[in-house]
PDB file of N, CA and C in Angstrom:
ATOM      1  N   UNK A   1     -12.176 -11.090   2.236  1.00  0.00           N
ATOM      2  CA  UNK A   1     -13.222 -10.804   3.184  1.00  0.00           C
ATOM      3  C   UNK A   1     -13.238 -11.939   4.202  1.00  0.00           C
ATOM      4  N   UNK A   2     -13.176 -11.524   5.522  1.00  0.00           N
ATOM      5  CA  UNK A   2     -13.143 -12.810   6.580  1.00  0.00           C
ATOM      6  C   UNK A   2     -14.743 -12.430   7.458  1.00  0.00           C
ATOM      7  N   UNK A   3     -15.328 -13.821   7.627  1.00  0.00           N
ATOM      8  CA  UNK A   3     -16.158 -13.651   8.016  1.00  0.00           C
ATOM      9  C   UNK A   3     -16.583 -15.074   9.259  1.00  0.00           C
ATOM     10  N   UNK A   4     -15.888 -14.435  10.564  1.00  0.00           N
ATOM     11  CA  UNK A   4     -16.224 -15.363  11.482  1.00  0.00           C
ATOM     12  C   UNK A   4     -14.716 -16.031  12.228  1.00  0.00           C
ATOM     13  N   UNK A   5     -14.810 -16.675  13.210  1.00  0.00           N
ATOM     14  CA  UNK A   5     -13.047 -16.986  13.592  1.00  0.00           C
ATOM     15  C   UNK A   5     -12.585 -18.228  12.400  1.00  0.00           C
ATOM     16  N   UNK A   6     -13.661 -18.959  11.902  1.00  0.00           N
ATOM     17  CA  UNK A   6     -12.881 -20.368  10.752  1.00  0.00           C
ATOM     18  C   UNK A   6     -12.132 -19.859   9.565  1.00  0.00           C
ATOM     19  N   UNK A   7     -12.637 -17.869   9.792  1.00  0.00           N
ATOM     20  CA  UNK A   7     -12.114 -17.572   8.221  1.00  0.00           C
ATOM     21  C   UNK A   7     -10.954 -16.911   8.457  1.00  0.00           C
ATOM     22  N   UNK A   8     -10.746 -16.415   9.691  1.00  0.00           N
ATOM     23  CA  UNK A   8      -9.659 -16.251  10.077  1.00  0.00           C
ATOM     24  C   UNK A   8      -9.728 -14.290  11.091  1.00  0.00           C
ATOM     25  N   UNK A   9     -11.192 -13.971  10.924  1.00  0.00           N
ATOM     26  CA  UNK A   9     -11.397 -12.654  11.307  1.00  0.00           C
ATOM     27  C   UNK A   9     -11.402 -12.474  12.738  1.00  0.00           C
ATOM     28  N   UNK A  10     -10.629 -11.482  12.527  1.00  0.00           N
ATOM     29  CA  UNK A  10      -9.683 -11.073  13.826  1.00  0.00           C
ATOM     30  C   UNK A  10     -10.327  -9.945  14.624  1.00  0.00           C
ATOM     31  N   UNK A  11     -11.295  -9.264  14.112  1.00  0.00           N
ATOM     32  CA  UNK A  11     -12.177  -8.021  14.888  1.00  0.00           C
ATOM     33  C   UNK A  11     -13.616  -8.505  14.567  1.00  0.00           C
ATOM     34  N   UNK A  12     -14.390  -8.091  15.704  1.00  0.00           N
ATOM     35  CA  UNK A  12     -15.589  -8.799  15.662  1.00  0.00           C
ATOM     36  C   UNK A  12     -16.812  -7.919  14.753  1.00  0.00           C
ATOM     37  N   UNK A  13     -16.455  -7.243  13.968  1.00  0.00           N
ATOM     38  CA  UNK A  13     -17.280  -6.688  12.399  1.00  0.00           C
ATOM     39  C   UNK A  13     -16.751  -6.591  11.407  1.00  0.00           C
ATOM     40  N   UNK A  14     -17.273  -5.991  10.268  1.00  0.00           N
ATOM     41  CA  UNK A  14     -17.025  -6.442   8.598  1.00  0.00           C
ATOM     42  C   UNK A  14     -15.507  -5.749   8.835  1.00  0.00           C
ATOM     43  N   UNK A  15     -14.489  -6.668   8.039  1.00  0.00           N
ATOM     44  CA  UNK A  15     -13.455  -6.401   7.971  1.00  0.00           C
ATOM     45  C   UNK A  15     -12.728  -6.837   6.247  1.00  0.00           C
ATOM     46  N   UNK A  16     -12.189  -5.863   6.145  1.00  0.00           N
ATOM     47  CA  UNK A  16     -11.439  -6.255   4.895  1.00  0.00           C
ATOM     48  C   UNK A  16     -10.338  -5.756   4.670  1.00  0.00           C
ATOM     49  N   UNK A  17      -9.133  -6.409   4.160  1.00  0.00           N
ATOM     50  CA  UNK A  17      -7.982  -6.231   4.039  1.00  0.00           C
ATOM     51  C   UNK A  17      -7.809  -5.896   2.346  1.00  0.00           C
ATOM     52  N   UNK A  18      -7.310  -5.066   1.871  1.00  0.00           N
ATOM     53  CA  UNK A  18      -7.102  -4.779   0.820  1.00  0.00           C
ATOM     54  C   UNK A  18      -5.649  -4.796   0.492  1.00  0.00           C
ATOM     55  N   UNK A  19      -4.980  -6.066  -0.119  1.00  0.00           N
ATOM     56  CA  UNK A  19      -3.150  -6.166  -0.716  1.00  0.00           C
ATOM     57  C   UNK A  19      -3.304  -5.454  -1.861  1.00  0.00           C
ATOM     58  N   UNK A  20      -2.888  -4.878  -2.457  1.00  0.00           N
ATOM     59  CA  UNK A  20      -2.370  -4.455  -4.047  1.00  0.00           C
ATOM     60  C   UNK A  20      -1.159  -5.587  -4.245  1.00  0.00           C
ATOM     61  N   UNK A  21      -1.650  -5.801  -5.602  1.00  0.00           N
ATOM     62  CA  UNK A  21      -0.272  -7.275  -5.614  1.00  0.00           C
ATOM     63  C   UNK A  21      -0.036  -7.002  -7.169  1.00  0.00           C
ATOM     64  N   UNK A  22       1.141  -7.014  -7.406  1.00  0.00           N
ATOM     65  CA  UNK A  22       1.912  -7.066  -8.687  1.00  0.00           C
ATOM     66  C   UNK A  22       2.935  -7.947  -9.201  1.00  0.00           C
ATOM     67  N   UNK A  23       2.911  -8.023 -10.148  1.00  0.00           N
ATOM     68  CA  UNK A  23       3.528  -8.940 -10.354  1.00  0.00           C
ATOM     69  C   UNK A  23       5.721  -8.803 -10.244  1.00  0.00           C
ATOM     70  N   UNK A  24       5.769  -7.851 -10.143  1.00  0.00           N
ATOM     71  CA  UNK A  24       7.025  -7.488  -9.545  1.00  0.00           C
ATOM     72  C   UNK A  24       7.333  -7.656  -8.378  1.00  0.00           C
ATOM     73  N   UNK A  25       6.447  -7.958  -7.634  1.00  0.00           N
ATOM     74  CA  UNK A  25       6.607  -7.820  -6.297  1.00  0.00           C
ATOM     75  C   UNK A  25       7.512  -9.328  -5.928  1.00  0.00           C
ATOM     76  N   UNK A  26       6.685 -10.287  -6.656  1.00  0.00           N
ATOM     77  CA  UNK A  26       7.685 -11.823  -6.601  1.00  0.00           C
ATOM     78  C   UNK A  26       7.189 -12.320  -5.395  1.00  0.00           C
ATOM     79  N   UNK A  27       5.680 -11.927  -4.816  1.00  0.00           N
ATOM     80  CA  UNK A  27       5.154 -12.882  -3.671  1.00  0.00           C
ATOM     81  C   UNK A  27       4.925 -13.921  -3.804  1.00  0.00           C
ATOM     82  N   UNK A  28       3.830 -13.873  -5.114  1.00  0.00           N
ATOM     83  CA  UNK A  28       2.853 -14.464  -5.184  1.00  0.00           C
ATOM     84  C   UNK A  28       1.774 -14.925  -3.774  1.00  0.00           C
ATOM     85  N   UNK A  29       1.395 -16.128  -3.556  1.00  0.00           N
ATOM     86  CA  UNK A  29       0.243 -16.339  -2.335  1.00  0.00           C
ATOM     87  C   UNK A  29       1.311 -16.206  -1.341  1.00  0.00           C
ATOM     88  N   UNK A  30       2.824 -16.187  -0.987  1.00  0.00           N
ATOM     89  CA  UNK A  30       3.820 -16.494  -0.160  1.00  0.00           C
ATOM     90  C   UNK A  30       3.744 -15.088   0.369  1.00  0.00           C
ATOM     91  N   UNK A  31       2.770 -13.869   0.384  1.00  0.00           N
ATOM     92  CA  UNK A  31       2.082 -12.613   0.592  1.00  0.00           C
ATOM     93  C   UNK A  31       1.688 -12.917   1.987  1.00  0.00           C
ATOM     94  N   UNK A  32       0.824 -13.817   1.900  1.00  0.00           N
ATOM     95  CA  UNK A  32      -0.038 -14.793   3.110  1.00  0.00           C
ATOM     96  C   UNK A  32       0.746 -14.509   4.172  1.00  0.00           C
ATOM     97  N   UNK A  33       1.880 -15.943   4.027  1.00  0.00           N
ATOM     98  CA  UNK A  33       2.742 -16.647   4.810  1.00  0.00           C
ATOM     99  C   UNK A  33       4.132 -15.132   5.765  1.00  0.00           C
ATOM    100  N   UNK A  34       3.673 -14.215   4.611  1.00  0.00           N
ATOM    101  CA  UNK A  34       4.633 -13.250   5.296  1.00  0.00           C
ATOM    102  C   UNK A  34       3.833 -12.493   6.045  1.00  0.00           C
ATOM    103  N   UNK A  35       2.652 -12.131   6.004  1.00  0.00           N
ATOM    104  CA  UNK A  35       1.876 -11.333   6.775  1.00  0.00           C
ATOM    105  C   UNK A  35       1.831 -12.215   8.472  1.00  0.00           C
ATOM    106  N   UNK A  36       1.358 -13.138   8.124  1.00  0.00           N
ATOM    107  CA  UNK A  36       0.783 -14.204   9.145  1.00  0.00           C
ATOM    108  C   UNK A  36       2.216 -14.206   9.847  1.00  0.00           C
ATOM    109  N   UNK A  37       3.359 -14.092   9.321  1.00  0.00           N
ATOM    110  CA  UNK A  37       4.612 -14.264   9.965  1.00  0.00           C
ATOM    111  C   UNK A  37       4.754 -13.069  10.768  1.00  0.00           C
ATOM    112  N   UNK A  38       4.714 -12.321  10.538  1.00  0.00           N
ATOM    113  CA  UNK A  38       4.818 -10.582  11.578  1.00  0.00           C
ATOM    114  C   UNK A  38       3.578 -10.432  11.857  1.00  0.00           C
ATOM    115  N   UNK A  39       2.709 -10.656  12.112  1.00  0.00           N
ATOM    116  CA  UNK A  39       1.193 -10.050  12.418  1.00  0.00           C
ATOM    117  C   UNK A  39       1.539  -9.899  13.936  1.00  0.00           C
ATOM    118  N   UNK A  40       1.954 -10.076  14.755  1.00  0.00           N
ATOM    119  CA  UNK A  40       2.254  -9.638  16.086  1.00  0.00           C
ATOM    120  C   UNK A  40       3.578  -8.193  15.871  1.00  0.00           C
ATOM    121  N   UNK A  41       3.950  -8.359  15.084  1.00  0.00           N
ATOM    122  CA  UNK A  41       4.647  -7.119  14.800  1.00  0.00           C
ATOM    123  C   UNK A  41       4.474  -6.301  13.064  1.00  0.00           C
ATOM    124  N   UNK A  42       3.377  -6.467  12.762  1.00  0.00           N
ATOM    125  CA  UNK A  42       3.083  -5.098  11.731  1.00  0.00           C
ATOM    126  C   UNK A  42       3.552  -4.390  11.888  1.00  0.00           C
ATOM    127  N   UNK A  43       3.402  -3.443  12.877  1.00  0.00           N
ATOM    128  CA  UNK A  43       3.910  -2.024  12.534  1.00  0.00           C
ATOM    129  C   UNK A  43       5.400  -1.584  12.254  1.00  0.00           C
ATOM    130  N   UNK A  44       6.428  -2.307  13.023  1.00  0.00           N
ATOM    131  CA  UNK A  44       7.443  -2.471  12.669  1.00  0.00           C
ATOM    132  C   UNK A  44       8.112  -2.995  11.254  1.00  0.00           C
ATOM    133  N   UNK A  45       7.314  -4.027  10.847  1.00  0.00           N
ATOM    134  CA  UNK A  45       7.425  -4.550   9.668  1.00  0.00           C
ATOM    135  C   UNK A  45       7.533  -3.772   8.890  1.00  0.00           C
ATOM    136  N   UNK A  46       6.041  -3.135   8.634  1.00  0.00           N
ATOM    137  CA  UNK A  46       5.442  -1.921   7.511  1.00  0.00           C
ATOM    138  C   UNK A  46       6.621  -0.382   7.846  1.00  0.00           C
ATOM    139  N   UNK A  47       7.017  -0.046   9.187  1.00  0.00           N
ATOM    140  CA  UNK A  47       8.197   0.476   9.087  1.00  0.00           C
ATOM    141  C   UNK A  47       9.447   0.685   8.358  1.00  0.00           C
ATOM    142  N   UNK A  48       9.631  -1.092   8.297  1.00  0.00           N
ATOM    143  CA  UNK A  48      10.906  -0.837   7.387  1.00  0.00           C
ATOM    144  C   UNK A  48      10.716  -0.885   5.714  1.00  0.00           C
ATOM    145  N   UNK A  49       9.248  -0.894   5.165  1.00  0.00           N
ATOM    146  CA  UNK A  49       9.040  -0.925   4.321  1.00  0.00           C
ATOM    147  C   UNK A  49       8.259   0.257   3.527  1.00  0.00           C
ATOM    148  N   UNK A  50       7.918   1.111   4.622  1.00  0.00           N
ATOM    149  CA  UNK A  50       7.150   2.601   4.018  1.00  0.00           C
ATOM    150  C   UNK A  50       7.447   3.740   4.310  1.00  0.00           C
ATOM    151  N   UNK A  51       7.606   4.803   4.146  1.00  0.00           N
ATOM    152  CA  UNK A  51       8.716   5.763   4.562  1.00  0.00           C
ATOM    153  C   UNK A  51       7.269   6.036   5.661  1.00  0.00           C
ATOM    154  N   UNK A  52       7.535   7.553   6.935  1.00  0.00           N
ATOM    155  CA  UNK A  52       6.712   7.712   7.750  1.00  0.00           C
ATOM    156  C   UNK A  52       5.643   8.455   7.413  1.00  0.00           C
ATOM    157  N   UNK A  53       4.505   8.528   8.494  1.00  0.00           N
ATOM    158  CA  UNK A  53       3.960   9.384   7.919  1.00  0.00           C
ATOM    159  C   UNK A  53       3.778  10.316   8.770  1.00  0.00           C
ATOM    160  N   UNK A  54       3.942  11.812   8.836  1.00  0.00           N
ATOM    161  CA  UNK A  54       4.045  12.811   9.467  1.00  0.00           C
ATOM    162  C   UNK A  54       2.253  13.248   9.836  1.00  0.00           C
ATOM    163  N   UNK A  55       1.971  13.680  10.271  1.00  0.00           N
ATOM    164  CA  UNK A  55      -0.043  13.867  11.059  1.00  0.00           C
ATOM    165  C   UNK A  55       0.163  15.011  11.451  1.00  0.00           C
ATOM    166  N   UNK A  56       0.254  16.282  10.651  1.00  0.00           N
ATOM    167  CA  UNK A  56      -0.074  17.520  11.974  1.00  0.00           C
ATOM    168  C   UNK A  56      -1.550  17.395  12.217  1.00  0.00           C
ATOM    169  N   UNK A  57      -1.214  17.959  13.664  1.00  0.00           N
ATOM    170  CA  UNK A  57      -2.560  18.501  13.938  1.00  0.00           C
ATOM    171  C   UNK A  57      -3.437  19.798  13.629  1.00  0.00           C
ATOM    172  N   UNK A  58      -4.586  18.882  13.293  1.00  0.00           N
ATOM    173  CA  UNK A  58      -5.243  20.869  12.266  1.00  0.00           C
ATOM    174  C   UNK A  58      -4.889  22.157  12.486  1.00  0.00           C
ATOM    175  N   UNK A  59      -4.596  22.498  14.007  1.00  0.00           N
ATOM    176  CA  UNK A  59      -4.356  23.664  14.163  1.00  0.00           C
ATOM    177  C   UNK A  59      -2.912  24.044  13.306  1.00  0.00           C
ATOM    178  N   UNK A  60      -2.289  22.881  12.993  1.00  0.00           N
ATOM    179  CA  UNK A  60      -0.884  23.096  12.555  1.00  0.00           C
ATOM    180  C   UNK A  60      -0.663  23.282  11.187  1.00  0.00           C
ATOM    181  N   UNK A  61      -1.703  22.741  10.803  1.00  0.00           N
ATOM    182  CA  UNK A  61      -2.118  22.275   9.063  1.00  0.00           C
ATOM    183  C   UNK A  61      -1.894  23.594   8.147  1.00  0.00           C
ATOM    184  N   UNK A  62      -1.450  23.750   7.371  1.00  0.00           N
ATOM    185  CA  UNK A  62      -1.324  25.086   6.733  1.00  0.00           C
ATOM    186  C   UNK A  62      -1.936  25.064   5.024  1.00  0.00           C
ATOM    187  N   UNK A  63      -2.817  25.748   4.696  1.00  0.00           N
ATOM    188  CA  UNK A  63      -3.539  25.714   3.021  1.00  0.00           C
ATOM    189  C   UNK A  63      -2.514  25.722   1.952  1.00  0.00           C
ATOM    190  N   UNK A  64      -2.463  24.869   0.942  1.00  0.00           N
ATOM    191  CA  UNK A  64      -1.854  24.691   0.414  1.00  0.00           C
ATOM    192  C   UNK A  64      -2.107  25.082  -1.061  1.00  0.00           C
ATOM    193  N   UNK A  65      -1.547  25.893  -1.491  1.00  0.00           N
ATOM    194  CA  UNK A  65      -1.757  26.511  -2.805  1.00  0.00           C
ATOM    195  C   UNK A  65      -2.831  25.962  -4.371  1.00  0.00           C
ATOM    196  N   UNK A  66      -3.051  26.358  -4.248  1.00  0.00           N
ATOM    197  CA  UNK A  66      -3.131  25.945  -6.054  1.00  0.00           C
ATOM    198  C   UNK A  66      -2.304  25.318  -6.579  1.00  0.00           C
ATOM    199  N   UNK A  67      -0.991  25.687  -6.848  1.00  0.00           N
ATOM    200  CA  UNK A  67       0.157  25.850  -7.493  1.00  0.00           C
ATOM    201  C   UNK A  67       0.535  24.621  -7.166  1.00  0.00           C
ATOM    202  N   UNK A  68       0.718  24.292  -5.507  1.00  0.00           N
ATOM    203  CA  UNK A  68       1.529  23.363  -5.123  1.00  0.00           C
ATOM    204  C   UNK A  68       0.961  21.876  -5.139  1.00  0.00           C
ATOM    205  N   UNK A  69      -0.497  22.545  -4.995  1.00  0.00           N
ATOM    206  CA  UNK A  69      -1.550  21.119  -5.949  1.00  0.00           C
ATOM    207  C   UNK A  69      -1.353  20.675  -7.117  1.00  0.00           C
ATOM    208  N   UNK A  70      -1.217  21.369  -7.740  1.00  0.00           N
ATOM    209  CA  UNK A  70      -1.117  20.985  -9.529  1.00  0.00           C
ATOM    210  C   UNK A  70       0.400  20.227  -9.529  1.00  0.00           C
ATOM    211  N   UNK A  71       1.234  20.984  -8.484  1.00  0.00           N
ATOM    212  CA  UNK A  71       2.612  20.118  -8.606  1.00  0.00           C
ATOM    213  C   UNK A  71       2.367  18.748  -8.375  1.00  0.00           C
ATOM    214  N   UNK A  72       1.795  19.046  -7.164  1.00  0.00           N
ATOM    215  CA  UNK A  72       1.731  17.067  -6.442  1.00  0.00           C
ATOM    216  C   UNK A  72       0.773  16.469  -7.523  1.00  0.00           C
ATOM    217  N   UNK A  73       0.113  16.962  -8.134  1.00  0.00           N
ATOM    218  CA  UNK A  73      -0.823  16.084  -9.190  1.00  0.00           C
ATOM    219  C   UNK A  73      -0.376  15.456 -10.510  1.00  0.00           C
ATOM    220  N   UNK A  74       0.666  16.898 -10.970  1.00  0.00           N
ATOM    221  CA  UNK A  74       1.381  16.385 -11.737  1.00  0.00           C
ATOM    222  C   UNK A  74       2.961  15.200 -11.560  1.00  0.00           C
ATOM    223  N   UNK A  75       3.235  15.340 -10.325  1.00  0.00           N
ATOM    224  CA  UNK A  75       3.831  14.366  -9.466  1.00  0.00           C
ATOM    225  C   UNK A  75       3.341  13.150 -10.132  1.00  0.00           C
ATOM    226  N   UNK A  76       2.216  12.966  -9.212  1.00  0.00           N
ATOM    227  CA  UNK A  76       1.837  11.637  -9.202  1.00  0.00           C
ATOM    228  C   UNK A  76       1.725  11.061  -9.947  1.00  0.00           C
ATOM    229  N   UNK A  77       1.117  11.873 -11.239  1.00  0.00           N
ATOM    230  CA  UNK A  77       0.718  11.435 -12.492  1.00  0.00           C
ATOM    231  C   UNK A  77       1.982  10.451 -13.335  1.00  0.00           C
ATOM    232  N   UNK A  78       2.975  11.264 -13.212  1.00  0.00           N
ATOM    233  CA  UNK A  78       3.888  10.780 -13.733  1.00  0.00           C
ATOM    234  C   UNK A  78       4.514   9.605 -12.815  1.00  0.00           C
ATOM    235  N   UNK A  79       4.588   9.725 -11.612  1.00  0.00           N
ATOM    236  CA  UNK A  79       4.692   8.415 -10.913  1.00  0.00           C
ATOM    237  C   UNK A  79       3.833   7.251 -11.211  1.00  0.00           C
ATOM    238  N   UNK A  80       2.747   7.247 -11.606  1.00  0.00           N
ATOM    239  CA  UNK A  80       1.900   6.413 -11.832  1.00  0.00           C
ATOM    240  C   UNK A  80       2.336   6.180 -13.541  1.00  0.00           C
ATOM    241  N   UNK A  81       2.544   6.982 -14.308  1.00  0.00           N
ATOM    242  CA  UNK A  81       2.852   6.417 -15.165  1.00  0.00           C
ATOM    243  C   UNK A  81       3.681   5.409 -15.351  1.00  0.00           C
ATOM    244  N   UNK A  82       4.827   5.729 -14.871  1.00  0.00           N
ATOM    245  CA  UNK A  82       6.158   5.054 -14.895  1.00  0.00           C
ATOM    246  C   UNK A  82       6.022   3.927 -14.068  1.00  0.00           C
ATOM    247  N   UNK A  83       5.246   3.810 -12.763  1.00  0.00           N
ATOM    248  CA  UNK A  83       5.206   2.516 -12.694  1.00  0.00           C
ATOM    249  C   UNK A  83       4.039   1.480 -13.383  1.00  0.00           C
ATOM    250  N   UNK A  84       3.097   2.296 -14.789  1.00  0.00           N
ATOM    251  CA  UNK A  84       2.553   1.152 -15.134  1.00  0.00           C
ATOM    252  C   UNK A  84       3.445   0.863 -16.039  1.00  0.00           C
ATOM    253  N   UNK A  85       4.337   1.946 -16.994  1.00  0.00           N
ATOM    254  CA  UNK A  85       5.128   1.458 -17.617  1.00  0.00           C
ATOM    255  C   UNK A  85       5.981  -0.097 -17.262  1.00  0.00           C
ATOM    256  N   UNK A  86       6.324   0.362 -15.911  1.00  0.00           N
ATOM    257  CA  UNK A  86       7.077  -0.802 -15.364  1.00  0.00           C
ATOM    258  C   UNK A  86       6.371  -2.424 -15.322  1.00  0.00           C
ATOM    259  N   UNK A  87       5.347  -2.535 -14.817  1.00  0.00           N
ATOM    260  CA  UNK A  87       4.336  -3.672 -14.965  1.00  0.00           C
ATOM    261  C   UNK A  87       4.273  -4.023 -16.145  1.00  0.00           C
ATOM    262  N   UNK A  88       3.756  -3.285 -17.277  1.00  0.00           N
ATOM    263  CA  UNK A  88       4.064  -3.462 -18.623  1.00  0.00           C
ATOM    264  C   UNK A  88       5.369  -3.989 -19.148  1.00  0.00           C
ATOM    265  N   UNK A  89       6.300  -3.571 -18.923  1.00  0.00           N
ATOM    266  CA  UNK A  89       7.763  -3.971 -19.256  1.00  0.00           C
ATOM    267  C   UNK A  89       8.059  -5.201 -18.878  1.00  0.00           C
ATOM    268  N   UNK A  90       7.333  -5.378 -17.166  1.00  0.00           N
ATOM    269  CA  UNK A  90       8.109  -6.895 -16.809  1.00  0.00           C
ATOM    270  C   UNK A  90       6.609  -7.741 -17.239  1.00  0.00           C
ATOM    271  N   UNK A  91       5.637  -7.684 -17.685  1.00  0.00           N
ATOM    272  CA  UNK A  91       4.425  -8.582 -18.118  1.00  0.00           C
ATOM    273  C   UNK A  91       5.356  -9.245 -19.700  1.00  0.00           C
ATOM    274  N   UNK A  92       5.553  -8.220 -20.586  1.00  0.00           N
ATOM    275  CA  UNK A  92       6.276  -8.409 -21.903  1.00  0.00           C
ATOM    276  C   UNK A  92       7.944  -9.346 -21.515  1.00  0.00           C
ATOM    277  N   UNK A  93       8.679  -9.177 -20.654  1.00  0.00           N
ATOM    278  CA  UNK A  93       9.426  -9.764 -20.024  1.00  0.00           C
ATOM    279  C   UNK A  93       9.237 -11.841 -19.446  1.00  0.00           C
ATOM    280  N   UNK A  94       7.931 -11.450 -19.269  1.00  0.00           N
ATOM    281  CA  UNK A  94       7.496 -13.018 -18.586  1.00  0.00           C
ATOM    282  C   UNK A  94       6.506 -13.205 -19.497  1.00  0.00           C
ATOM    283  N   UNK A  95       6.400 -12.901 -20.349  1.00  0.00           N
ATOM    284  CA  UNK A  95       6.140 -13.845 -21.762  1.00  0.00           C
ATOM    285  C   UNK A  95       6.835 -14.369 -22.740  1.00  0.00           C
TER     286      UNK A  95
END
């Protein structure tokens, strides 16, 4: 939470940045030092690091099944599993 220019806040109301940080990731606080390093170029940065994201516009938007919900849910689910598995694996690893 930055609060004021000494803390480092960059828009003039409540602002908060939310990292997800893991321990795989191999930042640690050096998270900081890389942000602060591209902050004139984010978007590019986060480019080469997140696939895109496509925005139709509502009129374009099309309802999406039941079916194809339960897929993406069950998707995820299992994506999320496997990567807590993974956290788990490398926590037991660095002990």
């Amino acid at each position: 939470m930055q609060d004021g220019i000494a803390a480092g806040q960059s828009v003039p109301h409540v602002h908060t940045h939310i990292i997800p940080r893991y321990l795989k990731d191999n930042y640690g606080d050096g998270i900081y030092d890389l942000l602060e390093k591209n902050e004139n170029n984010l978007n590019s940065f986060y480019q080469n690091y997140c696939k895109p994201l496509t925005i139709l516009e509502d009129n374009d938007r099309k309802p999406r099944t039941m079916e194809i919900m339960q897929d993406e849910s069950n998707w995820l689910s299992t994506e999320l599993e496997n990567f807590i598995k993974e956290l788990d694996d490398e926590e037991i690893k660095s002990n």
